[in-house]
Protein backbone atom coordinates (compact mmCIF):
# COMPACT_ATOMS: atom_id res chain seq x y z
CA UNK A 1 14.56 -0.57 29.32
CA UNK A 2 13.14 -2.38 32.66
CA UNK A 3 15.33 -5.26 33.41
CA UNK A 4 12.32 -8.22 32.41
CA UNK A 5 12.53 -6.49 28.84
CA UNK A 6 16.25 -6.68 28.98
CA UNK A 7 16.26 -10.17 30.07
CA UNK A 8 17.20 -13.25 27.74
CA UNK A 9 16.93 -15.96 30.46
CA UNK A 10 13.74 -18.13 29.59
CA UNK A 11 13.20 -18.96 33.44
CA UNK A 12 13.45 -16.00 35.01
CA UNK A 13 9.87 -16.05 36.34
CA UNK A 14 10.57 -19.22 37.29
CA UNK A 15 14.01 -17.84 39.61
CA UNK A 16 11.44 -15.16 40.52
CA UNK A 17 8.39 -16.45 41.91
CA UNK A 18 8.19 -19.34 44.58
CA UNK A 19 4.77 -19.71 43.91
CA UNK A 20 4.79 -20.39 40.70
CA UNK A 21 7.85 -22.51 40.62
CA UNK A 22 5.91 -25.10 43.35
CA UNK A 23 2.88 -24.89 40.50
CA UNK A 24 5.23 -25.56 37.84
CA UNK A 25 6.82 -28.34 39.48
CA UNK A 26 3.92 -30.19 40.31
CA UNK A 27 1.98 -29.45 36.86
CA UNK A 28 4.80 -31.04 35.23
CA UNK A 29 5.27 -33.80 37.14
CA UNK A 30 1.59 -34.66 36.76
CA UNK A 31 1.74 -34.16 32.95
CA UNK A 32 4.30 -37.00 32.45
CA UNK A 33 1.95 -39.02 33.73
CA UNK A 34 -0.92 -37.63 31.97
CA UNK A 35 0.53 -38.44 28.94
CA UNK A 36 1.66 -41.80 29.25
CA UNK A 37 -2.40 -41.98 30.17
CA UNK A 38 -2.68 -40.06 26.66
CA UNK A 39 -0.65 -42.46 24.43
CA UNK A 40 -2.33 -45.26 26.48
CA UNK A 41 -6.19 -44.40 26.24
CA UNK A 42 -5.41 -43.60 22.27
CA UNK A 43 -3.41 -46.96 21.64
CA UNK A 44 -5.89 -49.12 23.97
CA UNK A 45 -8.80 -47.49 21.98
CA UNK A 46 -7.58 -48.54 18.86
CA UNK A 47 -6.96 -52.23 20.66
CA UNK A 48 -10.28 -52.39 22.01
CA UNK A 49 -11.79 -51.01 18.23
CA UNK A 50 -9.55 -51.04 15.38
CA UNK A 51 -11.62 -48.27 14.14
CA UNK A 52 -10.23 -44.80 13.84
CA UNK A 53 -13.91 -43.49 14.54
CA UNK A 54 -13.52 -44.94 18.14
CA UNK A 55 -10.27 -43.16 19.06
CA UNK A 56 -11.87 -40.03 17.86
CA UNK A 57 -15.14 -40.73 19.98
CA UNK A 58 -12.73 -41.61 23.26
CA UNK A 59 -11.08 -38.62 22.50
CA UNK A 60 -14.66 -36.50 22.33
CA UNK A 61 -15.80 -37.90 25.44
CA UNK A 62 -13.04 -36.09 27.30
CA UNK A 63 -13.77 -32.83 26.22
CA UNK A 64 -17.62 -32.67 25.33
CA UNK A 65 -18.15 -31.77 28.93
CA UNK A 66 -15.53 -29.21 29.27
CA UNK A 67 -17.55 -27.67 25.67
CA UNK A 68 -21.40 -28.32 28.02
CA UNK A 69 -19.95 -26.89 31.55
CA UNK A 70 -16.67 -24.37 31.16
CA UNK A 71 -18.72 -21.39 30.38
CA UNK A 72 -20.76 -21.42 33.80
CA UNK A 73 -17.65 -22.89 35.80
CA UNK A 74 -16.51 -19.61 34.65
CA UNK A 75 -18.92 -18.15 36.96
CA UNK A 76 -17.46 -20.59 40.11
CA UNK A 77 -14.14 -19.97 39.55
CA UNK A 78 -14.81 -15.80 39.99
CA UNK A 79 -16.11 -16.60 43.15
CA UNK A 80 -14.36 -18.97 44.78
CA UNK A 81 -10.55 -19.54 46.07
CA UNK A 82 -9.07 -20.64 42.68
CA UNK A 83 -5.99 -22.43 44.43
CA UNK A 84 -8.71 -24.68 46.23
CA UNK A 85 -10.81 -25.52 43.17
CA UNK A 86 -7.49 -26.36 41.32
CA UNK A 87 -6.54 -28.97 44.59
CA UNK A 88 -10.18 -30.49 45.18
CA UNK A 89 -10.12 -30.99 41.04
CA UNK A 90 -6.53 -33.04 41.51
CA UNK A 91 -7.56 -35.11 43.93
CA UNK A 92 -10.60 -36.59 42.05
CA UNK A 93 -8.66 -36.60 38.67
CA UNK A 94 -6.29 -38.87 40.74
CA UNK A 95 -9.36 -40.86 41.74
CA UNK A 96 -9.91 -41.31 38.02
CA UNK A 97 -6.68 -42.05 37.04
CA UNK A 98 -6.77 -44.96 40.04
CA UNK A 99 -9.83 -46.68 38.73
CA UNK A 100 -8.60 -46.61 34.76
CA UNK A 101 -5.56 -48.25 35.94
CA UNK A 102 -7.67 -51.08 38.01
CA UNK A 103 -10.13 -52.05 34.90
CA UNK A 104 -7.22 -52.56 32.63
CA UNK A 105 -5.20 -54.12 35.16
CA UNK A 106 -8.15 -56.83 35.62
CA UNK A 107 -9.10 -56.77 32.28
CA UNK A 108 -12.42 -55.55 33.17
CA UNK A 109 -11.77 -52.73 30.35
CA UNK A 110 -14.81 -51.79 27.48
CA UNK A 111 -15.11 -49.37 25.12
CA UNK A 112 -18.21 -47.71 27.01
CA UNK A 113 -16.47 -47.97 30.23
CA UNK A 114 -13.39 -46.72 28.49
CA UNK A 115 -15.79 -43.65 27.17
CA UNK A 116 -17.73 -43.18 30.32
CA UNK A 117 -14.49 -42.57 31.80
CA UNK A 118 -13.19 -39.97 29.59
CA UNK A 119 -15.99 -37.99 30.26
CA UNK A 120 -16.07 -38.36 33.90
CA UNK A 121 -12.10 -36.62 33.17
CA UNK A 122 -13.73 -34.27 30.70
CA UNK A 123 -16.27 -33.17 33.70
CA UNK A 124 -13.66 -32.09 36.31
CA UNK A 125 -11.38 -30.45 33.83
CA UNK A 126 -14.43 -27.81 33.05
CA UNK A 127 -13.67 -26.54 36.27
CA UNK A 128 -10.13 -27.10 36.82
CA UNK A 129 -9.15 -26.35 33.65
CA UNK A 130 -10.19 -22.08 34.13
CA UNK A 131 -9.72 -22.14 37.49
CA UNK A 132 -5.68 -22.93 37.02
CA UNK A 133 -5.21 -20.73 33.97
CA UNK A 134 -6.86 -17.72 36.11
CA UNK A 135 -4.77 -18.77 38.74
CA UNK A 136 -1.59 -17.96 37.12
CA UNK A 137 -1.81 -14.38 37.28
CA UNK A 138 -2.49 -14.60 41.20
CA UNK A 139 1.35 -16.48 41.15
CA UNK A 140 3.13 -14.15 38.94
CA UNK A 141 1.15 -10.90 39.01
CA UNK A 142 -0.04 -9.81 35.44
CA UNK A 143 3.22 -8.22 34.07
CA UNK A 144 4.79 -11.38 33.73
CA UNK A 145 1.76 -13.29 32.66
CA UNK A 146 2.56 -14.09 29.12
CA UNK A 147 5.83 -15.51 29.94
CA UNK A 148 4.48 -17.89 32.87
CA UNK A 149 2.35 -19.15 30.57
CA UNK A 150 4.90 -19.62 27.95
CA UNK A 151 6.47 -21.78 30.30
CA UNK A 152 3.97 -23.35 31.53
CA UNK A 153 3.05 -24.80 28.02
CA UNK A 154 7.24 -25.63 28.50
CA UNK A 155 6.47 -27.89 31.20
CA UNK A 156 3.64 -29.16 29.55
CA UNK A 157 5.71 -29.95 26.27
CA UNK A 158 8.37 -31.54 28.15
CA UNK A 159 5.72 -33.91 29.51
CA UNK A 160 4.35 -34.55 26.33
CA UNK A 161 8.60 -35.38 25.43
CA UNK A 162 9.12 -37.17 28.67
CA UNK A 163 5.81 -39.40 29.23
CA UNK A 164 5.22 -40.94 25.56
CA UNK A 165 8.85 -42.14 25.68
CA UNK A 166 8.12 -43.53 29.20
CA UNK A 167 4.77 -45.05 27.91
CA UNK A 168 6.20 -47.04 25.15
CA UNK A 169 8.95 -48.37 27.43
CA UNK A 170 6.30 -49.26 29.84
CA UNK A 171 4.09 -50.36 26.74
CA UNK A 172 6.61 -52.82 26.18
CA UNK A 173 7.81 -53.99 29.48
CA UNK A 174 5.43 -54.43 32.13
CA UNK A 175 2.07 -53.89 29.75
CA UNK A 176 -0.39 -51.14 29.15
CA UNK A 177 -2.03 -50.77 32.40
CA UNK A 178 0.88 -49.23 33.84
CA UNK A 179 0.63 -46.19 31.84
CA UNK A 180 -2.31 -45.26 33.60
CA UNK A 181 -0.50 -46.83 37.11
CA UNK A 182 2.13 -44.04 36.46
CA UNK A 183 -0.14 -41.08 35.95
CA UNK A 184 -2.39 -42.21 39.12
CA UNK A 185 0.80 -42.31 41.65
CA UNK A 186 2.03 -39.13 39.05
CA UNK A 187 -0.78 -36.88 41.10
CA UNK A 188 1.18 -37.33 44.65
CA UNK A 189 3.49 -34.47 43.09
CA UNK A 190 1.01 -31.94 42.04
CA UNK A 191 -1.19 -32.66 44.90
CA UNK A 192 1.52 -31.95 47.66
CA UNK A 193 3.07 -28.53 45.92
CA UNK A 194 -0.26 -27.36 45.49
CA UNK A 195 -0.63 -27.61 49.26
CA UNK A 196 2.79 -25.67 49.61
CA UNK A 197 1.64 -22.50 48.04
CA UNK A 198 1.23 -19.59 49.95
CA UNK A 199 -0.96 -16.84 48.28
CA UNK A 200 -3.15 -14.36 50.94
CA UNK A 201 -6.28 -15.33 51.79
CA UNK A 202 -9.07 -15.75 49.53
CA UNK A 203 -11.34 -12.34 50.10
CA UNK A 204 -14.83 -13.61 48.92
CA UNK A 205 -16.82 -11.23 46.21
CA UNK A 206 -18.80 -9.42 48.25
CA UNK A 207 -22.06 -8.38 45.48
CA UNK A 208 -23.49 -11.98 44.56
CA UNK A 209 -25.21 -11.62 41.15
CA UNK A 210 -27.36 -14.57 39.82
CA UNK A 211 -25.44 -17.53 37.32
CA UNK A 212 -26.87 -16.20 34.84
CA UNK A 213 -26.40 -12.87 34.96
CA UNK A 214 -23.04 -13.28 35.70
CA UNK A 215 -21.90 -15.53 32.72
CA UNK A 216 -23.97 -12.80 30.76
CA UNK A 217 -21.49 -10.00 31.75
CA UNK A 218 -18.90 -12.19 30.65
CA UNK A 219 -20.04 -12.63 27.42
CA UNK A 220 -20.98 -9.30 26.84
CA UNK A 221 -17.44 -8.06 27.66
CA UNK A 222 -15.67 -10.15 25.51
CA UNK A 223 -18.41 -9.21 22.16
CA UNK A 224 -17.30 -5.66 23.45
CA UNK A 225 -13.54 -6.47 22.95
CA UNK A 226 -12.76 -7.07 18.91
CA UNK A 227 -9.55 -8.21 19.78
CA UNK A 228 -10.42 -10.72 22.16
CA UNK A 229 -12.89 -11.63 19.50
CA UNK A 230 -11.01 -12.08 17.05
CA UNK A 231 -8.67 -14.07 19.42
CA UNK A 232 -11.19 -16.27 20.10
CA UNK A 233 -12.08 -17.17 16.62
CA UNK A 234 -8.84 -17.91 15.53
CA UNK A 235 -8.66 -20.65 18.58
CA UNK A 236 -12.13 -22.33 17.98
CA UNK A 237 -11.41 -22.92 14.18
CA UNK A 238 -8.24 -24.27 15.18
CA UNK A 239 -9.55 -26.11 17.93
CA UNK A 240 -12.05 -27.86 15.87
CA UNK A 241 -9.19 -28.69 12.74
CA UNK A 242 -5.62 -28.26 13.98
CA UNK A 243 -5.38 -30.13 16.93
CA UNK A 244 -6.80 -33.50 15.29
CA UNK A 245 -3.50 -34.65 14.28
CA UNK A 246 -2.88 -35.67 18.07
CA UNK A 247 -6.25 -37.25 18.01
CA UNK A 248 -5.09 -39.34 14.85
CA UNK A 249 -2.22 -39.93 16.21
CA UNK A 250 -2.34 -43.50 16.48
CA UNK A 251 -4.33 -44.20 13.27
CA UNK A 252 -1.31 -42.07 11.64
CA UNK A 253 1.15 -44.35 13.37
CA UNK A 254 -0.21 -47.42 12.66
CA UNK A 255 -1.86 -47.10 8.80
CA UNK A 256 0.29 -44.67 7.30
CA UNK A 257 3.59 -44.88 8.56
CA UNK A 258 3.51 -48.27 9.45
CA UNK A 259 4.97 -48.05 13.16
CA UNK A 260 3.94 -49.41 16.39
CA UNK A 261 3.22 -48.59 19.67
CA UNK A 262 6.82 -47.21 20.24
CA UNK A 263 6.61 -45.52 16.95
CA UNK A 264 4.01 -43.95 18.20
CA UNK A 265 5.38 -42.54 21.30
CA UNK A 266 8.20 -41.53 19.52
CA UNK A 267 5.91 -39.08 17.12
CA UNK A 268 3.87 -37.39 20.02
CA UNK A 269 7.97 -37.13 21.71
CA UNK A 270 8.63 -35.12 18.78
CA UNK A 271 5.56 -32.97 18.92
CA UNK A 272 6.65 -32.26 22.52
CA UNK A 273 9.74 -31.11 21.43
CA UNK A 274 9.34 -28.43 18.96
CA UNK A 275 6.95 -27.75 21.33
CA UNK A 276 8.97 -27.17 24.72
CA UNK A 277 11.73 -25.40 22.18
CA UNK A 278 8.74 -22.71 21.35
CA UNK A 279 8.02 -22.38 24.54
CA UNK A 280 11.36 -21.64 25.82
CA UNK A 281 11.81 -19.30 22.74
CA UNK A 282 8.91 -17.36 23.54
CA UNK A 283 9.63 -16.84 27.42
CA UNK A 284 13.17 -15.16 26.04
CA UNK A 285 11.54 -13.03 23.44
CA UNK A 286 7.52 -12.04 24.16
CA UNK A 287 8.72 -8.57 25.97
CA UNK A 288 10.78 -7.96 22.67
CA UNK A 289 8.29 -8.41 19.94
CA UNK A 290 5.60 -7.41 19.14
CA UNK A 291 2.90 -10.55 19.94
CA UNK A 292 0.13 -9.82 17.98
CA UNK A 293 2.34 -10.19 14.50
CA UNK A 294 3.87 -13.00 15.85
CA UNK A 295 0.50 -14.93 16.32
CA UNK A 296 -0.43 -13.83 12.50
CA UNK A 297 2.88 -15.69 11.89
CA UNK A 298 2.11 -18.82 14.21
CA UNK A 299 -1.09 -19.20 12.87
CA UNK A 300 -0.66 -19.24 9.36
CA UNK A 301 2.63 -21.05 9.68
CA UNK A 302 0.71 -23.89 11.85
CA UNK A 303 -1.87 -24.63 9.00
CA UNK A 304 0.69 -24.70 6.34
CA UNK A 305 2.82 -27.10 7.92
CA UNK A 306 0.01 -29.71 9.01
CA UNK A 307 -1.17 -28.94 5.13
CA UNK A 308 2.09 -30.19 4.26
CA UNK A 309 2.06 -33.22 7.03
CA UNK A 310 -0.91 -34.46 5.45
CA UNK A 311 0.78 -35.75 2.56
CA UNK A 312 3.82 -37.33 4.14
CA UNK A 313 4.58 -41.29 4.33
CA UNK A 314 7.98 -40.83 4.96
CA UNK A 315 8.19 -41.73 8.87
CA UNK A 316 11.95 -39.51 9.25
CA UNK A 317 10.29 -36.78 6.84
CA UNK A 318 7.12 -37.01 9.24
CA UNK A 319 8.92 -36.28 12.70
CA UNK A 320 10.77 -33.71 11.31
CA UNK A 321 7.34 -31.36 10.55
CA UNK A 322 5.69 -32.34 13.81
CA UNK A 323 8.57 -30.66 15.78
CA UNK A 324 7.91 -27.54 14.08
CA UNK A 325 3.97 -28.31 13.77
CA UNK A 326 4.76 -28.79 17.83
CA UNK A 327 6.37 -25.12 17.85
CA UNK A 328 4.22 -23.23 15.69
CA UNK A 329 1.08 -24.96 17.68
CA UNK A 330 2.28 -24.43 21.26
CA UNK A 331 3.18 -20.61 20.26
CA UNK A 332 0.16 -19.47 18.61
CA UNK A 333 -1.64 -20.98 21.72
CA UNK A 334 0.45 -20.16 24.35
CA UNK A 335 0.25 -16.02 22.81
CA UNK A 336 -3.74 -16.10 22.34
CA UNK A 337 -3.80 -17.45 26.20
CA UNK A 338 -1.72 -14.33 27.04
CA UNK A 339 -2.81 -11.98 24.98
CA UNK A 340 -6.45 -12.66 26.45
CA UNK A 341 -5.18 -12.64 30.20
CA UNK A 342 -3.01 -9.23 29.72
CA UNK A 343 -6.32 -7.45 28.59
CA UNK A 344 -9.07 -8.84 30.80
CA UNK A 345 -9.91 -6.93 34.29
CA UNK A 346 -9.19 -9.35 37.49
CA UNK A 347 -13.04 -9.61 38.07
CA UNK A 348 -13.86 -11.45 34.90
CA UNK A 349 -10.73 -12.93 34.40
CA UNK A 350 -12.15 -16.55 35.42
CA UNK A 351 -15.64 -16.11 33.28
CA UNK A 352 -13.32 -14.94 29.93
CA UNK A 353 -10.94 -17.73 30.74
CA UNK A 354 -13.94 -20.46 30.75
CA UNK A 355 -14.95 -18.70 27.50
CA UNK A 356 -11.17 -19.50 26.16
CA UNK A 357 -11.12 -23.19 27.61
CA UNK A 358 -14.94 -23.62 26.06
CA UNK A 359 -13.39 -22.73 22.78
CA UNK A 360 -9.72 -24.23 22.72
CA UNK A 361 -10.26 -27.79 24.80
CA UNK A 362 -14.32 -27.69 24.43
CA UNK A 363 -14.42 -27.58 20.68
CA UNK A 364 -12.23 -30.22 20.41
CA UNK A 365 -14.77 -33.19 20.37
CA UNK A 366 -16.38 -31.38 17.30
CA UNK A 367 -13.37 -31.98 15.72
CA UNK A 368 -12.77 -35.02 16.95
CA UNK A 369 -15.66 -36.33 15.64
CA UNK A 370 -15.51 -34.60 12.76
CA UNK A 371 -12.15 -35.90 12.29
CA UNK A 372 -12.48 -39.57 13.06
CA UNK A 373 -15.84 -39.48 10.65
CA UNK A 374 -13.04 -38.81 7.65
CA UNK A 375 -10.98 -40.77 8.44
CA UNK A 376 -12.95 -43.17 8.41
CA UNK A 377 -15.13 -42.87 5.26
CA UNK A 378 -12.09 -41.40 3.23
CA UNK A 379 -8.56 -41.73 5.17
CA UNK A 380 -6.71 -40.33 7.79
CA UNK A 381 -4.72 -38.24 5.47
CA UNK A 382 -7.87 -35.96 4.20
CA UNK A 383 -9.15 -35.46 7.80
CA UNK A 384 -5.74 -33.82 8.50
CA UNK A 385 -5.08 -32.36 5.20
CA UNK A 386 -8.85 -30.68 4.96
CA UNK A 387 -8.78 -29.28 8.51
CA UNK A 388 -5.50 -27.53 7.59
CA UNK A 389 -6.62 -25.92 4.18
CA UNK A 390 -10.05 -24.76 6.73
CA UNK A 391 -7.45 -22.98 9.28
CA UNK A 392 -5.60 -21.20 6.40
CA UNK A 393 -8.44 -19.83 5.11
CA UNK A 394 -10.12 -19.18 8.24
CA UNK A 395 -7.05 -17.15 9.44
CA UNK A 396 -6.52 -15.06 6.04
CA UNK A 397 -10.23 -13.87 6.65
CA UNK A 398 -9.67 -13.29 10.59
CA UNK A 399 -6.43 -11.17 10.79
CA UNK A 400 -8.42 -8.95 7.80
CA UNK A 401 -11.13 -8.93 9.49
CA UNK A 402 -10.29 -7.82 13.19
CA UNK A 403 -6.75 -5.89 12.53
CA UNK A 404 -7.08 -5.06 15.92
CA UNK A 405 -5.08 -8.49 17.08
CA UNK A 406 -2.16 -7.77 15.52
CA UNK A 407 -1.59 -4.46 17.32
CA UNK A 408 -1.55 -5.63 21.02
């Protein structure tokens, strides 16, 4: 058996690629940051609001544009140097961050600014978001894909651990504002090991096709793929009704388990890690199972546990299920993301990726909406509890429908 199949150590591709260590490093660095901006944006909303329909609408703005403008940034990022996109696409979310941080500093801070924002976020990330998961093959070559992006998601779950705990502690101390302080200066770190990468020079594609045409042979090779299909549908349905809990976070917090600001920290902490422990399981073990069953298990097990959340009140009970709702979420994600990158050829691996990040961040703000809109006119507790029955049923009818998914 080759020795990465033999292998138990969850950072080995960490030990075995510089380049992807430097991306790692800075990513995660970032991400603390980006979270405390997270817990921030959601409890300010709330502030600014009190209305559970608001946090959900802040939350939309980020990611409507990423759902208007992935699918043809998918296009770009095939075309262009990926590493470059990813660094010009730091620099102005840094930019961003900067000017957050000044309007709630001052107090100049409003709900449509607070929105306009979001979206302005939402806008780069259509680009940056495909352009650094299609860069991750170009670090780590595409036999050890699945477990750079398992860890990957690590570093991202041990931001979502590290920065919510920092954010209530800054929360507390020196005021709001300073979570989004944090995340601005945060951007130094993934700005400067970006810059310190060393991949070979960008060749340029050398037969131009037209936009259109080109995000048309995307689409057509994915409708030609049933397991990417399938893939895909399984993320947009939970897209649109599993990832809402986050959203809700904060209403959650506050109206049905009765915590503050630190309390709520403490709950996304927890989501982080069951989180970074799935990730960190599923670096060890992808090369030894068999990763198709294992997302049939991490899909169905996701939905059943966030069916179960629903109806907690019980704050210790309630941090207990999200760290495995945090596990089960980051690996059924975390193996559709690699299970779609193993397949796809190297010339439409940025146009399929947009068509992944259209469906798992861009479908978000229909949930979000969707989600907030409960909440709202019923409670917090059905938006949750109805979008997990959906992804149950949704998945029964997917895995029987495209059996192809759990063979790869």
């Amino acid at each position: 058996m080759p020795e990465r199949e033999q292998s138990l150590n969850p950072f080995r591709v960490l030990q075995a690629h510089r380049n992807f260590r430097l991306f790692w490093i800075g990513q995660t660095v970032s991400l603390i940051g980006t979270w405390m901006q997270q817990v921030g944006q959601g409890w300010l909303a709330l502030q600014l609001s009190n209305s559970a329909f608001v946090v959900g609408l802040v939350s939309a703005a980020g990611s409507l544009p990423i759902l208007l403008f992935s699918l043809y940034a998918g296009v770009i990022v095939d075309r262009r140097d990926k590493l470059h996109l990813v660094m010009i696409a730091q620099i102005l979310l840094s930019i961003e961050a900067v000017i957050l941080w000044w309007l709630v500093w001052s107090g100049h801070i409003t709900i449509p600014l607070l929105v306009a924002l979001a979206a302005i976020n939402g806008l780069i990330s259509a680009v940056e978001i495909p352009a650094r998961q299609s860069l991750i093959v170009d670090l780590v070559g595409r036999e050890d894909v699945v477990d750079a992006i398992a860890l990957n998601s690590g570093g991202f779950n041990l931001a979502r651990i590290v920065g919510p705990s920092i954010a209530a502690a800054v929360i507390a101390s020196v005021g709001l504002a300073w979570c989004f302080g944090i995340n601005a200066l945060s951007y130094i770190a993934v700005i400067g090991c970006l810059a310190a990468i060393d991949l070979p020079k960008f060749i340029p594609v050398e037969k131009i096709v037209a936009a259109r045409e080109g995000f048309m042979e995307g689409m057509s090779y994915i409708r030609s793929r049933r397991d990417i299909t399938g893939i895909m549908g399984v993320i947009a349905v939970y897209s649109i009704f599993g990832l809402q809990y986050l959203t809700m976070m904060p209403v959650i917090a506050r109206d049905v388990l009765h915590t503050g600001a630190g309390g709520y920290g403490f709950l996304v902490t927890l989501v982080g890690v069951g989180a970074l422990s799935g990730a960190l399981a599923l670096a060890a073990l992808s090369a030894r199972v068999r990763r198709g069953k294992m997302f049939f298990v991490s899909a169905c097990s996701f939905g059943a546990l966030l069916l179960v959340f629903s109806f907690v009140r019980v704050p210790a009970l309630a941090g207990l299920l999200l760290v495995f709702i945090g596990l089960t979420m980051m690996i059924n994600g975390a193996l559709a993301n690699g299970m779609v990158q193993s397949i796809v050829p190297d010339e439409l691996r940025g146009r399929v990726m947009a068509a992944y990040v259209f469906v798992y961040v861009g479908f978000t703000p229909i949930g979000s909406l969707i989600a907030g809109a409960v909440a709202h006119a019923l409670n917090v507790q059905w938006a949750i509890g109805g979008g997990a029955a959906a992804m149950l049923l949704y998945s029964a009818w997917a895995f029987w429908k495209f059996p192809e998914m759990k063979r790869i």
